[in-house]
PDB file of N, CA and C in Angstrom:
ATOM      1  N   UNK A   1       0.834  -1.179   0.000  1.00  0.00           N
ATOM      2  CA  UNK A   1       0.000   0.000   0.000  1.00  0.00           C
ATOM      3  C   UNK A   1       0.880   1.243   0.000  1.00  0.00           C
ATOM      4  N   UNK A   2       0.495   2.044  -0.537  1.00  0.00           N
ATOM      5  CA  UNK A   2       1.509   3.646  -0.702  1.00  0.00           C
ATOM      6  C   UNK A   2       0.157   4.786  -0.225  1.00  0.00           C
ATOM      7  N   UNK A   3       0.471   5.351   0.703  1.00  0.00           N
ATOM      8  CA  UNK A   3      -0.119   6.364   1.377  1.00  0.00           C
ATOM      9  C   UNK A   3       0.763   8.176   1.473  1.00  0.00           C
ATOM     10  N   UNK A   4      -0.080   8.641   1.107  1.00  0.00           N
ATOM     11  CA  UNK A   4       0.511   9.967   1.355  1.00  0.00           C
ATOM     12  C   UNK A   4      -0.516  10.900   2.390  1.00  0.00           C
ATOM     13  N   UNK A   5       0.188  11.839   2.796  1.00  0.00           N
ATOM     14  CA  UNK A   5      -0.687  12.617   3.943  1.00  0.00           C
ATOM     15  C   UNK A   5      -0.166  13.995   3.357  1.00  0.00           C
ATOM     16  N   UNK A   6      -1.025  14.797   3.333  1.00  0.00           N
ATOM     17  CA  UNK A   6      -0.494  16.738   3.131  1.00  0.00           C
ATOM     18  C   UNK A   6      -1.587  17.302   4.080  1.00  0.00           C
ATOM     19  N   UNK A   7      -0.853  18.606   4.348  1.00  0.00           N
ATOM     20  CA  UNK A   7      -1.339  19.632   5.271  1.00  0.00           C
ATOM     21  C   UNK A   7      -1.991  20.408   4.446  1.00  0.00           C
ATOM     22  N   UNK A   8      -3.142  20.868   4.779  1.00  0.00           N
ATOM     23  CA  UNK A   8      -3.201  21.969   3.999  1.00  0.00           C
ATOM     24  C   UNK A   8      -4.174  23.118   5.100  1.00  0.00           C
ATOM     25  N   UNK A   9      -3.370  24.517   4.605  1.00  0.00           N
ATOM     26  CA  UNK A   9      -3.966  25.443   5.099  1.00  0.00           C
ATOM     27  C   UNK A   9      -3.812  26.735   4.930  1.00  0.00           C
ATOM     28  N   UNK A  10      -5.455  27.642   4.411  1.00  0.00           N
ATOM     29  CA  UNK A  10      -5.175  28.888   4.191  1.00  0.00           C
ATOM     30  C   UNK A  10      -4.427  29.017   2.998  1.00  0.00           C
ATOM     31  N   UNK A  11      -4.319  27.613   2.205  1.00  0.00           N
ATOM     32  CA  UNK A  11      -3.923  28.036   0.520  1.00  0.00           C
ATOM     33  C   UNK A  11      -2.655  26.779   0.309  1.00  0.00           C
ATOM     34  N   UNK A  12      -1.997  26.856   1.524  1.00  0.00           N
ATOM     35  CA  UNK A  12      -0.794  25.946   1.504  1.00  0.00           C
ATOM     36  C   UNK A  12      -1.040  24.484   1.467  1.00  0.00           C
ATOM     37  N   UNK A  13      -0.527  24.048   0.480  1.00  0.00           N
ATOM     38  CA  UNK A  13      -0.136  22.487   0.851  1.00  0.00           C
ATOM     39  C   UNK A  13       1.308  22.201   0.857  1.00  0.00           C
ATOM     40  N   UNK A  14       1.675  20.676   1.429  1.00  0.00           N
ATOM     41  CA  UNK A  14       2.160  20.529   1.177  1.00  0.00           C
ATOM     42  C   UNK A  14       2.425  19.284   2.276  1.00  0.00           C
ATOM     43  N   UNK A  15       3.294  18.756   1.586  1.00  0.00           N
ATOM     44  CA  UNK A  15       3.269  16.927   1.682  1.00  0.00           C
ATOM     45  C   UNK A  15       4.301  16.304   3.068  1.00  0.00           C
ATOM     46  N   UNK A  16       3.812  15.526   3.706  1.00  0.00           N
ATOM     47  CA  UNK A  16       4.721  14.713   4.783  1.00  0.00           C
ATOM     48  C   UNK A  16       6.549  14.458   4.218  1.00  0.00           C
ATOM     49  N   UNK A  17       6.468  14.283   3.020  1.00  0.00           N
ATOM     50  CA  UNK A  17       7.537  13.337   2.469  1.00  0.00           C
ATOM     51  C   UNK A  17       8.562  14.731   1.749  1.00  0.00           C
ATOM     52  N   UNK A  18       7.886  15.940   1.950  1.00  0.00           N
ATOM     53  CA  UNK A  18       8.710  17.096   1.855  1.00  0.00           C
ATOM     54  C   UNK A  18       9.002  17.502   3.005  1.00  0.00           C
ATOM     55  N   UNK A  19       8.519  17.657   4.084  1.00  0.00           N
ATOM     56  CA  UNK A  19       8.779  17.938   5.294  1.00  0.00           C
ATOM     57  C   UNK A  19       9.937  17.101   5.862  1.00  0.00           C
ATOM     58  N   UNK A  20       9.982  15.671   5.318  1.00  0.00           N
ATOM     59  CA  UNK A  20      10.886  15.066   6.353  1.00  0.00           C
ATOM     60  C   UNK A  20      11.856  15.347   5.095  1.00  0.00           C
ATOM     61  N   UNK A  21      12.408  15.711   3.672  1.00  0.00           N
ATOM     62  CA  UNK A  21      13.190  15.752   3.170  1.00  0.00           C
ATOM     63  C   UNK A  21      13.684  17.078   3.507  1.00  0.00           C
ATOM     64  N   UNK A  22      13.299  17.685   3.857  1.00  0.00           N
ATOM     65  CA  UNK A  22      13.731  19.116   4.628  1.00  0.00           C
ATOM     66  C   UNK A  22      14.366  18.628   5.533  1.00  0.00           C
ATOM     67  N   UNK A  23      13.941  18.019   6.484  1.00  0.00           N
ATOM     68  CA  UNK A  23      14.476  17.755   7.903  1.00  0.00           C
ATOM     69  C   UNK A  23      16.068  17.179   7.717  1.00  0.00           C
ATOM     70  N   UNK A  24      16.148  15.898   6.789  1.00  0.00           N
ATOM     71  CA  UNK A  24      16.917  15.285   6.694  1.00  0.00           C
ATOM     72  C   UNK A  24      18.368  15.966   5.856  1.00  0.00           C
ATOM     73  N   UNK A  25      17.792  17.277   4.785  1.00  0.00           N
ATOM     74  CA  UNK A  25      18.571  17.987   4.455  1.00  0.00           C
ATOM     75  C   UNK A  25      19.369  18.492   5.885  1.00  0.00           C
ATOM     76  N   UNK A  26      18.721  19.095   6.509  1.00  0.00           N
ATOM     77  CA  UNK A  26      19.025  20.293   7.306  1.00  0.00           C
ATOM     78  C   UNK A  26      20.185  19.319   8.362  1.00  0.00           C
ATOM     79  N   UNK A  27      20.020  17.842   8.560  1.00  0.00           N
ATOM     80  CA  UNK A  27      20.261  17.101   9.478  1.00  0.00           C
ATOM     81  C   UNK A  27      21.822  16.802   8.639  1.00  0.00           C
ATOM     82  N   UNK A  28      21.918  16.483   7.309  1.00  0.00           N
ATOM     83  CA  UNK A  28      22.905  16.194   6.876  1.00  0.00           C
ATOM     84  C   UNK A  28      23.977  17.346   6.545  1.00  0.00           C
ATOM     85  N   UNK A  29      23.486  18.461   6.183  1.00  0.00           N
ATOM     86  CA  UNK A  29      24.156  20.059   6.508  1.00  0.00           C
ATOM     87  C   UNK A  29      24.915  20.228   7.510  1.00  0.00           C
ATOM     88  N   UNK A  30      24.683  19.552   9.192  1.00  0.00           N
ATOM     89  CA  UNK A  30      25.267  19.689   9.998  1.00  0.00           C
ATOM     90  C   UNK A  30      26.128  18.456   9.977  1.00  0.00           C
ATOM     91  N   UNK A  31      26.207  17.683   9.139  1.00  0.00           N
ATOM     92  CA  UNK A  31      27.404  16.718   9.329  1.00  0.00           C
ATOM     93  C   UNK A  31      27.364  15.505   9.507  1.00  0.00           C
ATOM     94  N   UNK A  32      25.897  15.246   9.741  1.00  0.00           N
ATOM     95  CA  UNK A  32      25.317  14.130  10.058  1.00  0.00           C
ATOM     96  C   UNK A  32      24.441  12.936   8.946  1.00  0.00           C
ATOM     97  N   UNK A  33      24.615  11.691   9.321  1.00  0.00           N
ATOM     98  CA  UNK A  33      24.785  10.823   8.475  1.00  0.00           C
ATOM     99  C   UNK A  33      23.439  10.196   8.534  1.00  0.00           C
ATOM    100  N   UNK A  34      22.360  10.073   7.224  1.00  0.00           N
ATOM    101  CA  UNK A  34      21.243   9.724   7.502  1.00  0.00           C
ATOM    102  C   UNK A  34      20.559   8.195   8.055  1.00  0.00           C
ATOM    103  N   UNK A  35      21.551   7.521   8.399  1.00  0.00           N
ATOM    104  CA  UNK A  35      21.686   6.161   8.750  1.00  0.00           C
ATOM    105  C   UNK A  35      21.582   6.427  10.694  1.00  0.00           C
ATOM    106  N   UNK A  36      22.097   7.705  10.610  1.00  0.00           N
ATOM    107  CA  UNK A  36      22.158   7.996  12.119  1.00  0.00           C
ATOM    108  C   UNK A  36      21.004   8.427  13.009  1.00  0.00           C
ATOM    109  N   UNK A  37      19.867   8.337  12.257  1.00  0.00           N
ATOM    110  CA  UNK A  37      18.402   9.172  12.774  1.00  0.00           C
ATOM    111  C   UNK A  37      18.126   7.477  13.221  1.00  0.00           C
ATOM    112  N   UNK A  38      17.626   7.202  14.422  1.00  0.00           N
ATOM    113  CA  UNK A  38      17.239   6.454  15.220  1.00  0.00           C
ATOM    114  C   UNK A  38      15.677   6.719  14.934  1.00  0.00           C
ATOM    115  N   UNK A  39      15.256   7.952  15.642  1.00  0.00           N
ATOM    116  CA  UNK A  39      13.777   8.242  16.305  1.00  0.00           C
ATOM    117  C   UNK A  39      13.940   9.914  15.540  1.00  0.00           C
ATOM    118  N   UNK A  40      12.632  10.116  14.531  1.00  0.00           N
ATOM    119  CA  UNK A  40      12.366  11.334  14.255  1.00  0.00           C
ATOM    120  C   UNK A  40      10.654  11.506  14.955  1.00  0.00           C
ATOM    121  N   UNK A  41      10.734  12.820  15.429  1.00  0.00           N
ATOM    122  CA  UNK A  41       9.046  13.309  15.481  1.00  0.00           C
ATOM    123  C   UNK A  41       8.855  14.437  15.081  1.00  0.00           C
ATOM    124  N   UNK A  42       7.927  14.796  14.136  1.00  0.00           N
ATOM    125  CA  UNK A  42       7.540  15.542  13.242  1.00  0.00           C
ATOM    126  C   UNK A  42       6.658  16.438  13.591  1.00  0.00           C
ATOM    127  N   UNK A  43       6.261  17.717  14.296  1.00  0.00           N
ATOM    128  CA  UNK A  43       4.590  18.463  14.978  1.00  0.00           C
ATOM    129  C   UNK A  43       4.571  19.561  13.603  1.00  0.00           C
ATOM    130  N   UNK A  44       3.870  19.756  13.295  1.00  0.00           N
ATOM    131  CA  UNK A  44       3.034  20.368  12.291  1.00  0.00           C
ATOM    132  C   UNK A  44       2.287  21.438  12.954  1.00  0.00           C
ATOM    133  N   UNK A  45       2.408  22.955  12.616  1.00  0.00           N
ATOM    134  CA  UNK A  45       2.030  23.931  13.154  1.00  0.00           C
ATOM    135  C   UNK A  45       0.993  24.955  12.020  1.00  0.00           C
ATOM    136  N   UNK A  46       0.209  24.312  11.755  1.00  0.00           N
ATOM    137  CA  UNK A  46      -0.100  25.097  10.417  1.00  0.00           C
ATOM    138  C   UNK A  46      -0.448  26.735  10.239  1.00  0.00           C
ATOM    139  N   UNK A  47      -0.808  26.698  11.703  1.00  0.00           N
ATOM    140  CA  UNK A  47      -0.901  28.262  11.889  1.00  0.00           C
ATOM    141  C   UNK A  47       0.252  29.210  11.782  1.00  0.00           C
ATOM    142  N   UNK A  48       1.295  28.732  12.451  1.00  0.00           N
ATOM    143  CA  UNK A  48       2.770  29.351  12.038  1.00  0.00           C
ATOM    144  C   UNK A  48       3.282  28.934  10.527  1.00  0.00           C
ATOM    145  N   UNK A  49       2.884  28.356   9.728  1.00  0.00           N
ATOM    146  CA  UNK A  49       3.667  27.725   8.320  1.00  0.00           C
ATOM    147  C   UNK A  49       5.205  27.145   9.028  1.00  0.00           C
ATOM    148  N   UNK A  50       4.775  26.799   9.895  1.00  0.00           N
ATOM    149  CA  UNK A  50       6.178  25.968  10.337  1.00  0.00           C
ATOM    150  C   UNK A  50       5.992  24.501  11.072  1.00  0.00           C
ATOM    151  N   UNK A  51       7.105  23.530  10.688  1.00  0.00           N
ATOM    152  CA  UNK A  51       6.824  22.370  11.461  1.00  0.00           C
ATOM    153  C   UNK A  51       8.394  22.079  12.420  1.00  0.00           C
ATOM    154  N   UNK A  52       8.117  21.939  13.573  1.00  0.00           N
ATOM    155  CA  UNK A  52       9.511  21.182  14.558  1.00  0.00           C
ATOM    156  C   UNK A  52       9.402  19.594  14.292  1.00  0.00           C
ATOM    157  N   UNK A  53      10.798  19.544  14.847  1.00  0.00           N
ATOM    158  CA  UNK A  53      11.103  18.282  14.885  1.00  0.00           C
ATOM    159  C   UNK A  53      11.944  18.061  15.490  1.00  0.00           C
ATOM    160  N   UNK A  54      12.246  16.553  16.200  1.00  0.00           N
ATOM    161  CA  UNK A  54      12.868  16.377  16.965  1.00  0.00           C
ATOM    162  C   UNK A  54      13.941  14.940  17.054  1.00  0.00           C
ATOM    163  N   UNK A  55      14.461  15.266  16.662  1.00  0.00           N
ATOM    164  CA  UNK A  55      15.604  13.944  16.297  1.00  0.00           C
ATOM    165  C   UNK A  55      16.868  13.199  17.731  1.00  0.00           C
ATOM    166  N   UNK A  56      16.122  11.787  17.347  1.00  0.00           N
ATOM    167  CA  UNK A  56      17.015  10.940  18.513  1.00  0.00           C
ATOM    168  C   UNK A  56      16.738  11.546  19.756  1.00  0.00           C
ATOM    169  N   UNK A  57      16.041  12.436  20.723  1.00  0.00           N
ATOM    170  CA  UNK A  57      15.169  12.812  21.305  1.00  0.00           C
ATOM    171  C   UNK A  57      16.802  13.818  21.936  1.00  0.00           C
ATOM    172  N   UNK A  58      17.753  13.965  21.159  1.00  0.00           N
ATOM    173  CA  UNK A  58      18.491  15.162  21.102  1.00  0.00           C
ATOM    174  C   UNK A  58      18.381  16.509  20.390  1.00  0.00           C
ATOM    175  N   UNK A  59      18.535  16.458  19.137  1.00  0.00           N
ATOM    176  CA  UNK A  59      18.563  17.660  17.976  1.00  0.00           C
ATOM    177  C   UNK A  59      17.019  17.762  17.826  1.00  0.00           C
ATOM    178  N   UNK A  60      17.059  19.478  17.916  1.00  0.00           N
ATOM    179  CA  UNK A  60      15.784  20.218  17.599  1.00  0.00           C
ATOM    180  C   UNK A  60      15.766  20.979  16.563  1.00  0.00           C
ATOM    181  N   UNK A  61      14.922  21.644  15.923  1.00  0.00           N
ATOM    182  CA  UNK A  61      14.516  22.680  15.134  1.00  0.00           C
ATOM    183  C   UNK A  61      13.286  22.777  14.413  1.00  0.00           C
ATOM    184  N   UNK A  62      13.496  23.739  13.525  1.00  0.00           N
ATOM    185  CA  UNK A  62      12.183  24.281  13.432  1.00  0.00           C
ATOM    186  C   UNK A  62      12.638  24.731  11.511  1.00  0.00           C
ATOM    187  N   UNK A  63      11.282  24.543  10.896  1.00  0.00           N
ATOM    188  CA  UNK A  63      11.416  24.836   9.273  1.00  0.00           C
ATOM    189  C   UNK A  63      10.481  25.355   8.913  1.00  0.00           C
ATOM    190  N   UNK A  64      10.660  25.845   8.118  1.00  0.00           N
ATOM    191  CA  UNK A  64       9.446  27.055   7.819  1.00  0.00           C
ATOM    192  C   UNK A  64       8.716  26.001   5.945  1.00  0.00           C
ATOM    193  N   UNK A  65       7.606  26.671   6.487  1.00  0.00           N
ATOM    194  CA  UNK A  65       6.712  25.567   5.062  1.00  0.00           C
ATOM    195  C   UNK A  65       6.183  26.317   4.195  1.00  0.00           C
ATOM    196  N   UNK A  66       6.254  28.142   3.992  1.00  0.00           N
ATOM    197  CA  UNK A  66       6.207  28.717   3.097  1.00  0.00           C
ATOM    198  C   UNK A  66       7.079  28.704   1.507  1.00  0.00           C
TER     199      UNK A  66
END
């Protein structure tokens, strides 16, 4: 089965599987090796156009979805 999920709000979409390719960019930018993500969690803020996340229940941040 292949499932997709998108946010949408106030005009914006946009897809789960861009969000975590963001994440994983931003994760490998700092040096880090994508084999190394244990545990990701993803919160979705649609009111801000931004989603956090929280990796290996160490590394934080925040991405903007505009």
């Amino acid at each position: 089965m292949k499932a997709s999920m998108f946010i949408e709000y106030q005009g914006l979409q946009i897809e789960e599987k861009d969000i975590l390719a963001k994440i994983k960019e931003l994760w490998v930018k700092d040096g880090n090796k994508i084999k190394d993500i244990k545990e990701l969690k993803m919160y979705v803020k649609p009111e801000e156009f931004a989603a956090y996340y929280v990796i290996n229940d160490d590394k934080s941040g925040k991405i903007d979805l505009k």
